[in-house]
Protein backbone atom coordinates (compact mmCIF):
# COMPACT_ATOMS: atom_id res chain seq x y z
CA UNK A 1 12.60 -13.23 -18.47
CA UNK A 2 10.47 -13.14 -21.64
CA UNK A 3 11.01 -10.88 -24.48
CA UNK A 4 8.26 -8.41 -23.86
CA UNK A 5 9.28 -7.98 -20.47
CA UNK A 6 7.34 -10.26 -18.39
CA UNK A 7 9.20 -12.14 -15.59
CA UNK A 8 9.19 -15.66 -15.40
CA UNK A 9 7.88 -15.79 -11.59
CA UNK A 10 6.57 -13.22 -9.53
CA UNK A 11 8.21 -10.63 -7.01
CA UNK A 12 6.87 -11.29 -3.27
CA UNK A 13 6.59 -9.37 -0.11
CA UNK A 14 9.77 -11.70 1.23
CA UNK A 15 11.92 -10.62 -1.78
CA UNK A 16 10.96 -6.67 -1.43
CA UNK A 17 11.47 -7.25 2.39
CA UNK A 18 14.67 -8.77 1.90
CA UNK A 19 15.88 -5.74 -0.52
CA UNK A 20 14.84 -3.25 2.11
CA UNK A 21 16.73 -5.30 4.46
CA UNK A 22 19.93 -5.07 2.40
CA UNK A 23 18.86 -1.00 2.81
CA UNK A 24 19.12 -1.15 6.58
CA UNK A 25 15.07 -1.32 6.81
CA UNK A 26 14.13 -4.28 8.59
CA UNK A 27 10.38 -4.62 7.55
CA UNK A 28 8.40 -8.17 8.26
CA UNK A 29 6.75 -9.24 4.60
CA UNK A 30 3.52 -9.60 6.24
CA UNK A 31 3.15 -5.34 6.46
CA UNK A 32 4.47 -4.87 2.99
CA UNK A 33 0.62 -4.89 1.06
CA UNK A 34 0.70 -5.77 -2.62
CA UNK A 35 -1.98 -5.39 -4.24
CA UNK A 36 -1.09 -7.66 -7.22
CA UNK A 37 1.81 -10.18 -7.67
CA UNK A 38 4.74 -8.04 -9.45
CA UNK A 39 4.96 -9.83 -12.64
CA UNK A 40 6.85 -7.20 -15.43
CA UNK A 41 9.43 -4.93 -15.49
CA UNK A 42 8.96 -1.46 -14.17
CA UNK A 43 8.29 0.86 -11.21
CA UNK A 44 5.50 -0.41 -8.60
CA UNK A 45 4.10 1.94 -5.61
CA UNK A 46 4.11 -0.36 -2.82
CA UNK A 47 2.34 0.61 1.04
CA UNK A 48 4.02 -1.02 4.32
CA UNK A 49 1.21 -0.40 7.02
CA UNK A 50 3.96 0.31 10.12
CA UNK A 51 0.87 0.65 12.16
CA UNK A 52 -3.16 0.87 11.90
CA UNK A 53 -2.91 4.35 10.82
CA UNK A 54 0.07 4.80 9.44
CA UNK A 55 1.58 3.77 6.17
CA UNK A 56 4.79 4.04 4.29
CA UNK A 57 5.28 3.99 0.42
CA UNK A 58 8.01 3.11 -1.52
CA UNK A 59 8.63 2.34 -5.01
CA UNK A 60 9.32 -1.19 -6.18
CA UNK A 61 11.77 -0.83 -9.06
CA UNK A 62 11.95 -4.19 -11.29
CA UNK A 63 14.88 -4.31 -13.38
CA UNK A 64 16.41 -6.68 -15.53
CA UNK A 65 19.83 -7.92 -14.43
């Protein structure tokens, strides 16, 4: 991790599907729609379309370990 926060990679729809997952959600990455690569600290609203007209939020919180 930088010093003003940045992250050295990015956060993908596998990694926030595999934290859900550890939550007892068992979401496929392909549903989870970013609309940017997660690339900084901080909170992110993220939509997982369960189904053509339906979609889920949750928040993406990026914190350093």
């Amino acid at each position: 991790m930088g010093e003003d926060e940045k992250l050295f990679g990015a956060v993908t729809s596998q990694m926030i599907a595999d934290a859900l997952k550890e939550q007892g959600f068992d979401i496929d990455k392909r549903i989870i729609e970013l609309d940017e690569p997660i690339k900084a600290l901080g909170i992110y609203p993220v939509n997982v379309k369960l189904h053509q007209d339906v979609i889920g939020k949750v928040k993406v919180w990026v914190v350093r370990e």
